[in-house]
PDB file of N, CA and C in Angstrom:
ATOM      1  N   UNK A   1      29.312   5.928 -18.417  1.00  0.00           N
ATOM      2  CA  UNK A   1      28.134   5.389 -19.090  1.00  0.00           C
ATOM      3  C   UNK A   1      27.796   4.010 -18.513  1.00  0.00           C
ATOM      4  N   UNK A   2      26.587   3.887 -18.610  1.00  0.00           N
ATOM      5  CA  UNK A   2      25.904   2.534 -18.283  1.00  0.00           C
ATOM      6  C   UNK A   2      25.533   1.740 -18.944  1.00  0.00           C
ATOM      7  N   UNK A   3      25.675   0.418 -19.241  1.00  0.00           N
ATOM      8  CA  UNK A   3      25.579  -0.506 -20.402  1.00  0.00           C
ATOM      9  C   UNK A   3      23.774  -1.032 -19.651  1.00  0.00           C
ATOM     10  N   UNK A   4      22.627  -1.050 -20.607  1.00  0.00           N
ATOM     11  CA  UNK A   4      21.420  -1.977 -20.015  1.00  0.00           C
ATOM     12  C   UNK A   4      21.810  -3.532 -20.263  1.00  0.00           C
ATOM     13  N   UNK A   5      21.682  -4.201 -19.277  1.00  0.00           N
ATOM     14  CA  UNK A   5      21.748  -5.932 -19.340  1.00  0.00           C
ATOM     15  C   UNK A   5      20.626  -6.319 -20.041  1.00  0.00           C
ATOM     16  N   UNK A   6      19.791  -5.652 -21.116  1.00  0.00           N
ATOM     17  CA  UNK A   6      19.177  -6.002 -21.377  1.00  0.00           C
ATOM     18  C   UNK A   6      19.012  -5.982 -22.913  1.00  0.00           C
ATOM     19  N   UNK A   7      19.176  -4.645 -23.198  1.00  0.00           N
ATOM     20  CA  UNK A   7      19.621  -4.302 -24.706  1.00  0.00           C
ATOM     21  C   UNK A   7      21.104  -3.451 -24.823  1.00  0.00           C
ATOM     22  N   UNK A   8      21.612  -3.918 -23.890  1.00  0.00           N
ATOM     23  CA  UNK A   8      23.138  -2.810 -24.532  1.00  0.00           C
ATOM     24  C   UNK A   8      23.498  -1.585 -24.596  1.00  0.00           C
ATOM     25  N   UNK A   9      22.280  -1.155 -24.737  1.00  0.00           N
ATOM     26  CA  UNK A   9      22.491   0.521 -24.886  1.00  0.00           C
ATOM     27  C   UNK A   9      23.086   0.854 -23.966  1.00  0.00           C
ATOM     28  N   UNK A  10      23.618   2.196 -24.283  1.00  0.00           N
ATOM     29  CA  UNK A  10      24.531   3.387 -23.474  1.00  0.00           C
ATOM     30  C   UNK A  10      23.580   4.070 -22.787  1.00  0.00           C
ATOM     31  N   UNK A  11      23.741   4.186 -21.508  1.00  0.00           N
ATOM     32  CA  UNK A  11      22.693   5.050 -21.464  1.00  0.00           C
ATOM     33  C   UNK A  11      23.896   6.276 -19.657  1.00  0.00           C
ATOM     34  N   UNK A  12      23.482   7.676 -19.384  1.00  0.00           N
ATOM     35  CA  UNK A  12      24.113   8.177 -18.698  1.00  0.00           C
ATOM     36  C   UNK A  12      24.323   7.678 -17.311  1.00  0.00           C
ATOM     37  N   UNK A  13      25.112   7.826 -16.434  1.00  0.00           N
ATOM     38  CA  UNK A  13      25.653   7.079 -15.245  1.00  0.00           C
ATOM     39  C   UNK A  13      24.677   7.172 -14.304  1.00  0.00           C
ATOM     40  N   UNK A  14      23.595   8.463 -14.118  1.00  0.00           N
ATOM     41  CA  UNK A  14      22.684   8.800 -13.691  1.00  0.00           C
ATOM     42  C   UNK A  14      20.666   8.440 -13.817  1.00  0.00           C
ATOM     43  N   UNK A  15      21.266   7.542 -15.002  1.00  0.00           N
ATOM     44  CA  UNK A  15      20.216   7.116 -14.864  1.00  0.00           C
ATOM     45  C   UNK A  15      19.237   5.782 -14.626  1.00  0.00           C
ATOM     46  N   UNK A  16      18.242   5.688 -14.195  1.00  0.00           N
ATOM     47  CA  UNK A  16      17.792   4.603 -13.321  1.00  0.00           C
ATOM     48  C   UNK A  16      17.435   3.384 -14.195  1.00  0.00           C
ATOM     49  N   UNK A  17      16.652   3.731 -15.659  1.00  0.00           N
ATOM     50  CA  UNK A  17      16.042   3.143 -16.298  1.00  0.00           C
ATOM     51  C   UNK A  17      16.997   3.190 -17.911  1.00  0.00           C
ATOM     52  N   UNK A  18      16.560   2.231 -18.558  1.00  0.00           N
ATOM     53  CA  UNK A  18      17.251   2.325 -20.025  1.00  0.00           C
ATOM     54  C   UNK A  18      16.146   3.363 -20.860  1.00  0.00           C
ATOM     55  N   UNK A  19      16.804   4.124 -21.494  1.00  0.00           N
ATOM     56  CA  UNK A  19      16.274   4.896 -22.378  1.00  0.00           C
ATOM     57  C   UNK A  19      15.734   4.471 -23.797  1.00  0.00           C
ATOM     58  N   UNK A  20      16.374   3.206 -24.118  1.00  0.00           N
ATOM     59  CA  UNK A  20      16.072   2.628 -25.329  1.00  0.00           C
ATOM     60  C   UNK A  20      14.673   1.311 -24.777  1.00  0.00           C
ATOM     61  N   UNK A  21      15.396   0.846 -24.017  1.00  0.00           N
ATOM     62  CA  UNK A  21      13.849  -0.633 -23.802  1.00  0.00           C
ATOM     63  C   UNK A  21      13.670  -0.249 -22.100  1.00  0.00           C
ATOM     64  N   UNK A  22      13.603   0.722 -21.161  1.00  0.00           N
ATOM     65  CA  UNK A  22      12.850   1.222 -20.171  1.00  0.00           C
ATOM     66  C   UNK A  22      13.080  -0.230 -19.202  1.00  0.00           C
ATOM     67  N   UNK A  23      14.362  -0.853 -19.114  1.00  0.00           N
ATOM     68  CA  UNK A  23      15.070  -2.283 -18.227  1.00  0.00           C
ATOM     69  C   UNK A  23      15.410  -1.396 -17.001  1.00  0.00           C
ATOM     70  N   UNK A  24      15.247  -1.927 -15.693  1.00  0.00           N
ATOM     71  CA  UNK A  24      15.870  -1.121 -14.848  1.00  0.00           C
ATOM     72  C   UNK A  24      17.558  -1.300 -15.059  1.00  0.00           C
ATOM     73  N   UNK A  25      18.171  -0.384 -14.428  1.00  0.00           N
ATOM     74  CA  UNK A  25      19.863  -0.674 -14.967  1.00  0.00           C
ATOM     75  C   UNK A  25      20.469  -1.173 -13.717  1.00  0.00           C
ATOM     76  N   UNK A  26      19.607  -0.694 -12.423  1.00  0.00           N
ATOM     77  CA  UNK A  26      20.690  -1.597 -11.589  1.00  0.00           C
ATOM     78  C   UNK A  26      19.626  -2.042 -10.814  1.00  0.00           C
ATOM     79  N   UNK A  27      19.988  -3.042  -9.787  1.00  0.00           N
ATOM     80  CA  UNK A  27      19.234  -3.673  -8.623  1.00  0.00           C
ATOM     81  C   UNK A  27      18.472  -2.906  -7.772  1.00  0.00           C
ATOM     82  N   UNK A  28      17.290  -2.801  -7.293  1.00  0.00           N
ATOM     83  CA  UNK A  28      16.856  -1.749  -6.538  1.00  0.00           C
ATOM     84  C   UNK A  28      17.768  -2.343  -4.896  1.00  0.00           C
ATOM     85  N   UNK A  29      17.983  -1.021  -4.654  1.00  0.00           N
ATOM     86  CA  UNK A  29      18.446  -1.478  -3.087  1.00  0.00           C
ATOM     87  C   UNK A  29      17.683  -1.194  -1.751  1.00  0.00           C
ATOM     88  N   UNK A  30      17.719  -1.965  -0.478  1.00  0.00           N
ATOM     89  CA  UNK A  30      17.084  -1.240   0.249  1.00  0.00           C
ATOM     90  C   UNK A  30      16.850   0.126   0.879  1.00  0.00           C
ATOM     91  N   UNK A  31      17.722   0.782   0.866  1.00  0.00           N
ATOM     92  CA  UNK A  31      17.134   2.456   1.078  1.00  0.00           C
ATOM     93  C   UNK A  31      16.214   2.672  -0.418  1.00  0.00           C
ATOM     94  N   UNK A  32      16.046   3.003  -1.770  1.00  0.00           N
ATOM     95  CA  UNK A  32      14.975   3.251  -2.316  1.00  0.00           C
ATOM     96  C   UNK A  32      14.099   2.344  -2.359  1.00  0.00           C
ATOM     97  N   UNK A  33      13.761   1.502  -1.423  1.00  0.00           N
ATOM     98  CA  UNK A  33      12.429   0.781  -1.638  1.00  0.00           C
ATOM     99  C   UNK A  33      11.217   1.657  -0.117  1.00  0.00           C
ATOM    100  N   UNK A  34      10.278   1.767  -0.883  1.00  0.00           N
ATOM    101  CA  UNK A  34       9.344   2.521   0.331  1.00  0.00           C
ATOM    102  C   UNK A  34       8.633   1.567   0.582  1.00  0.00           C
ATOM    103  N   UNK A  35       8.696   1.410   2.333  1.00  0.00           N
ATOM    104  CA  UNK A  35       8.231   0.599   2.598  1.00  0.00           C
ATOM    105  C   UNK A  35       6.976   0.857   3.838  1.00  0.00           C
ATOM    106  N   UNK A  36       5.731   0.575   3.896  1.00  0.00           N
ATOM    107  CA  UNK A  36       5.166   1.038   4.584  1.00  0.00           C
ATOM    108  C   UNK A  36       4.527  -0.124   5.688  1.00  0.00           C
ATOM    109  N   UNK A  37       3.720   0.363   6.804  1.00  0.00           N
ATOM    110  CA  UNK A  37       3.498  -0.621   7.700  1.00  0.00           C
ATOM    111  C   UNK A  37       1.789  -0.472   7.963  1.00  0.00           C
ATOM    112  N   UNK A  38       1.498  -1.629   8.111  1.00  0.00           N
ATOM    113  CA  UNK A  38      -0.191  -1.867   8.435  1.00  0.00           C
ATOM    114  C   UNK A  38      -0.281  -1.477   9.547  1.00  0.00           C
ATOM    115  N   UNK A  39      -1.199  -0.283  10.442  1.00  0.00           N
ATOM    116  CA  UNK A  39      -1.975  -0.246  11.608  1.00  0.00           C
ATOM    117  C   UNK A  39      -2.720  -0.541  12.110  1.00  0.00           C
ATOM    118  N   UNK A  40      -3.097  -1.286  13.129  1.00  0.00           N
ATOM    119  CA  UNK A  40      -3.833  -2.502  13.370  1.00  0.00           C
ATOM    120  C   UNK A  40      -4.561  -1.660  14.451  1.00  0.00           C
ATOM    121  N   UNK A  41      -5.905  -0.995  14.487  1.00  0.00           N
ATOM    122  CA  UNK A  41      -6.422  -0.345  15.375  1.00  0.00           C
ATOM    123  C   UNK A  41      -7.456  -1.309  16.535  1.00  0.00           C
ATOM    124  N   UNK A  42      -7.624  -1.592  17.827  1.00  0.00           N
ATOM    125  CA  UNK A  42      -8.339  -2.368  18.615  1.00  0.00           C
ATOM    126  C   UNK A  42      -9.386  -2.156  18.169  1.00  0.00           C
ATOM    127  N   UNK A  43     -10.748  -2.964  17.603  1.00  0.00           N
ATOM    128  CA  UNK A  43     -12.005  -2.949  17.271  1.00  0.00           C
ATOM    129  C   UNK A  43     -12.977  -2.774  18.389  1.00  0.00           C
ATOM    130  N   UNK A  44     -13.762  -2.060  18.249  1.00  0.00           N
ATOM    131  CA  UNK A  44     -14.562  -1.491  19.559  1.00  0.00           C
ATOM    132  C   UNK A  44     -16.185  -2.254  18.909  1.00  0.00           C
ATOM    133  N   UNK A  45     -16.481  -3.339  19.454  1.00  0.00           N
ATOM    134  CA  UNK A  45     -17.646  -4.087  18.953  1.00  0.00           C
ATOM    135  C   UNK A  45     -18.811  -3.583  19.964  1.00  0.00           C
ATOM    136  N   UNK A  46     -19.913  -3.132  19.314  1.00  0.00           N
ATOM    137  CA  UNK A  46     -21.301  -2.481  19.872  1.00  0.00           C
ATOM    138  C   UNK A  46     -22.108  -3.636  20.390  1.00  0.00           C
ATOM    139  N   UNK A  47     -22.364  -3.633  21.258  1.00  0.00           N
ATOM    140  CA  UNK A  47     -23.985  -5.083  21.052  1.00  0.00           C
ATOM    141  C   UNK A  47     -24.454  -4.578  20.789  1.00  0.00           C
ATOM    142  N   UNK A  48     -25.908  -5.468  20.184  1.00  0.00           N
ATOM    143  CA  UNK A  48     -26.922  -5.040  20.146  1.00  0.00           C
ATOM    144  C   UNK A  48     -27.345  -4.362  21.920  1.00  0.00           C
ATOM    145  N   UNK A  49     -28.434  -3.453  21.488  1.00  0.00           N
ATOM    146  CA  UNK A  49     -28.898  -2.951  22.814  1.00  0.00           C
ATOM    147  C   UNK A  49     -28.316  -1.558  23.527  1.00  0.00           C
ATOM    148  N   UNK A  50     -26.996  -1.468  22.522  1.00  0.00           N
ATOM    149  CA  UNK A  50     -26.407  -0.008  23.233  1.00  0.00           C
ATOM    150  C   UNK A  50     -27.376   0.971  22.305  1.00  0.00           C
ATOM    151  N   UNK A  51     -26.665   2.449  23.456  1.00  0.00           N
ATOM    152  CA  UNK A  51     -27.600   3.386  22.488  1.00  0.00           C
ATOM    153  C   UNK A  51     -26.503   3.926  22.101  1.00  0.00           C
ATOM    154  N   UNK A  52     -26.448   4.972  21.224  1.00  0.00           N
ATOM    155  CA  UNK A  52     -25.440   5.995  20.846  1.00  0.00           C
ATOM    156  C   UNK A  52     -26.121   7.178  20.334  1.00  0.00           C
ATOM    157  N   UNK A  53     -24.963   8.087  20.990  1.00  0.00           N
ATOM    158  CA  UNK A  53     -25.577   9.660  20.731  1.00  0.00           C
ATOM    159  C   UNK A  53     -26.899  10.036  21.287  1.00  0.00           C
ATOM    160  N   UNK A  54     -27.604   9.085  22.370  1.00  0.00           N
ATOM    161  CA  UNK A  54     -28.062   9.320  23.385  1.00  0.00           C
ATOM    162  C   UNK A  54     -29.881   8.905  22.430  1.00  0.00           C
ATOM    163  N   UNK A  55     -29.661   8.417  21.274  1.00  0.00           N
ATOM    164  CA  UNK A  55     -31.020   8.482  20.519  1.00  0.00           C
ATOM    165  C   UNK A  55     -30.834   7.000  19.366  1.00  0.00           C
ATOM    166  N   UNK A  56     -30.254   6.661  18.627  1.00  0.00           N
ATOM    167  CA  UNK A  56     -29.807   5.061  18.414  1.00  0.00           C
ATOM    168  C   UNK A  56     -29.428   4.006  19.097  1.00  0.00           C
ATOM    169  N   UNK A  57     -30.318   3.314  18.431  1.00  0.00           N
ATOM    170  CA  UNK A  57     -30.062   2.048  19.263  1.00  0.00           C
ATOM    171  C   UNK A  57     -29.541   0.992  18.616  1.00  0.00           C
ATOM    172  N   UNK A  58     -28.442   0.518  18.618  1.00  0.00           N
ATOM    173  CA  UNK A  58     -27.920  -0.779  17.965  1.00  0.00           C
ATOM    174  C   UNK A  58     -29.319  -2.054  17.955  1.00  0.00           C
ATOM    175  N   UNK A  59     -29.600  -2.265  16.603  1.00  0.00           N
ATOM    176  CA  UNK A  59     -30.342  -3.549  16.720  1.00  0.00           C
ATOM    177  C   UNK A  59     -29.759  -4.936  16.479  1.00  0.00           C
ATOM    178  N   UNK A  60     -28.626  -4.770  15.025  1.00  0.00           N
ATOM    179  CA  UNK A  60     -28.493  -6.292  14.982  1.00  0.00           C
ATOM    180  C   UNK A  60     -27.265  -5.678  13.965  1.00  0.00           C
ATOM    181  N   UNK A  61     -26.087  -6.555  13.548  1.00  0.00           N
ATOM    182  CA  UNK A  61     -25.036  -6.420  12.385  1.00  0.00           C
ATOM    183  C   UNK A  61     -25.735  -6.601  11.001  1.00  0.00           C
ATOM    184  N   UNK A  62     -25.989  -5.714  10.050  1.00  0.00           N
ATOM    185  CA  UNK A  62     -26.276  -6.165   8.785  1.00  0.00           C
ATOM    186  C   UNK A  62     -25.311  -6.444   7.921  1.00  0.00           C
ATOM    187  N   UNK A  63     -24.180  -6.017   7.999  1.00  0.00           N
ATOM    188  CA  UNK A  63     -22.987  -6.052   7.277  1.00  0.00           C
ATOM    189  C   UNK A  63     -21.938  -6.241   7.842  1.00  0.00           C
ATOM    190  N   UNK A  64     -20.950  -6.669   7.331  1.00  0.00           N
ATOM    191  CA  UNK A  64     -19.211  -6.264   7.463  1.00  0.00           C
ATOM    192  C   UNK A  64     -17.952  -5.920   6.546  1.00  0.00           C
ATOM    193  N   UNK A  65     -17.586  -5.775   6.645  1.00  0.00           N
ATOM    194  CA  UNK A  65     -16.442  -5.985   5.293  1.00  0.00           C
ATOM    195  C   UNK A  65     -14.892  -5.060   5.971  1.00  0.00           C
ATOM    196  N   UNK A  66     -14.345  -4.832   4.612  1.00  0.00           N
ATOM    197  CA  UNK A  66     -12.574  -4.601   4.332  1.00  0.00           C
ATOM    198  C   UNK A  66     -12.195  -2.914   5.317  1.00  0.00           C
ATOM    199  N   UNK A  67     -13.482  -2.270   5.243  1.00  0.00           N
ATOM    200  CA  UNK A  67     -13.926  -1.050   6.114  1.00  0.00           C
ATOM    201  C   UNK A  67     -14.987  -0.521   7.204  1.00  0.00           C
ATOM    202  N   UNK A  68     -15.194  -1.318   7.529  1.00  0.00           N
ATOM    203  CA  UNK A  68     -15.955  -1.506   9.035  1.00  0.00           C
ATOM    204  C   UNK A  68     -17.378  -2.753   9.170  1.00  0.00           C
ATOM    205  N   UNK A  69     -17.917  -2.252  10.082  1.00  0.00           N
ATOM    206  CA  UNK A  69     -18.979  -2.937  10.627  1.00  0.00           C
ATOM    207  C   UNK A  69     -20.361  -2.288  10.441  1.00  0.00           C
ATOM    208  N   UNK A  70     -21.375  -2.970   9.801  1.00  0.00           N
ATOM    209  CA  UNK A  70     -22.927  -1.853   9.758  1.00  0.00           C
ATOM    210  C   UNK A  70     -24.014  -2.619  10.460  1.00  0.00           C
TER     211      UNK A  70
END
């Protein structure tokens, strides 16, 4: 059994969380922490003046933001 450092309770050897006040019971360690990584893709900047798809023509940036360029 597992004592919570938090309220005492008993709780089974197997489990992660306290059953009575929901305290984690032990330290998270590094293998269960998920950890993920940012992909940093090269930005391909248009001028003005290109065409695309053989019929648009870039005129000017109206926008930018957190998901591209308009």
């Amino acid at each position: 059994m597992v004592e919570c450092p938090k309220c005492h309770a008993e709780n089974r050897d197997d489990s992660k969380f306290c059953g009575n006040c929901a305290a984690p019971l032990s330290p998270l360690d590094a293998a269960s922490i998920s950890q993920t990584k940012t992909l940093e893709a090269p930005v391909q900047v248009l001028k003005p003046g290109t065409l695309i798809a053989g019929k648009y023509k870039i005129i000017e940036e109206i926008g930018r933001g957190g998901m591209g360029v308009v």
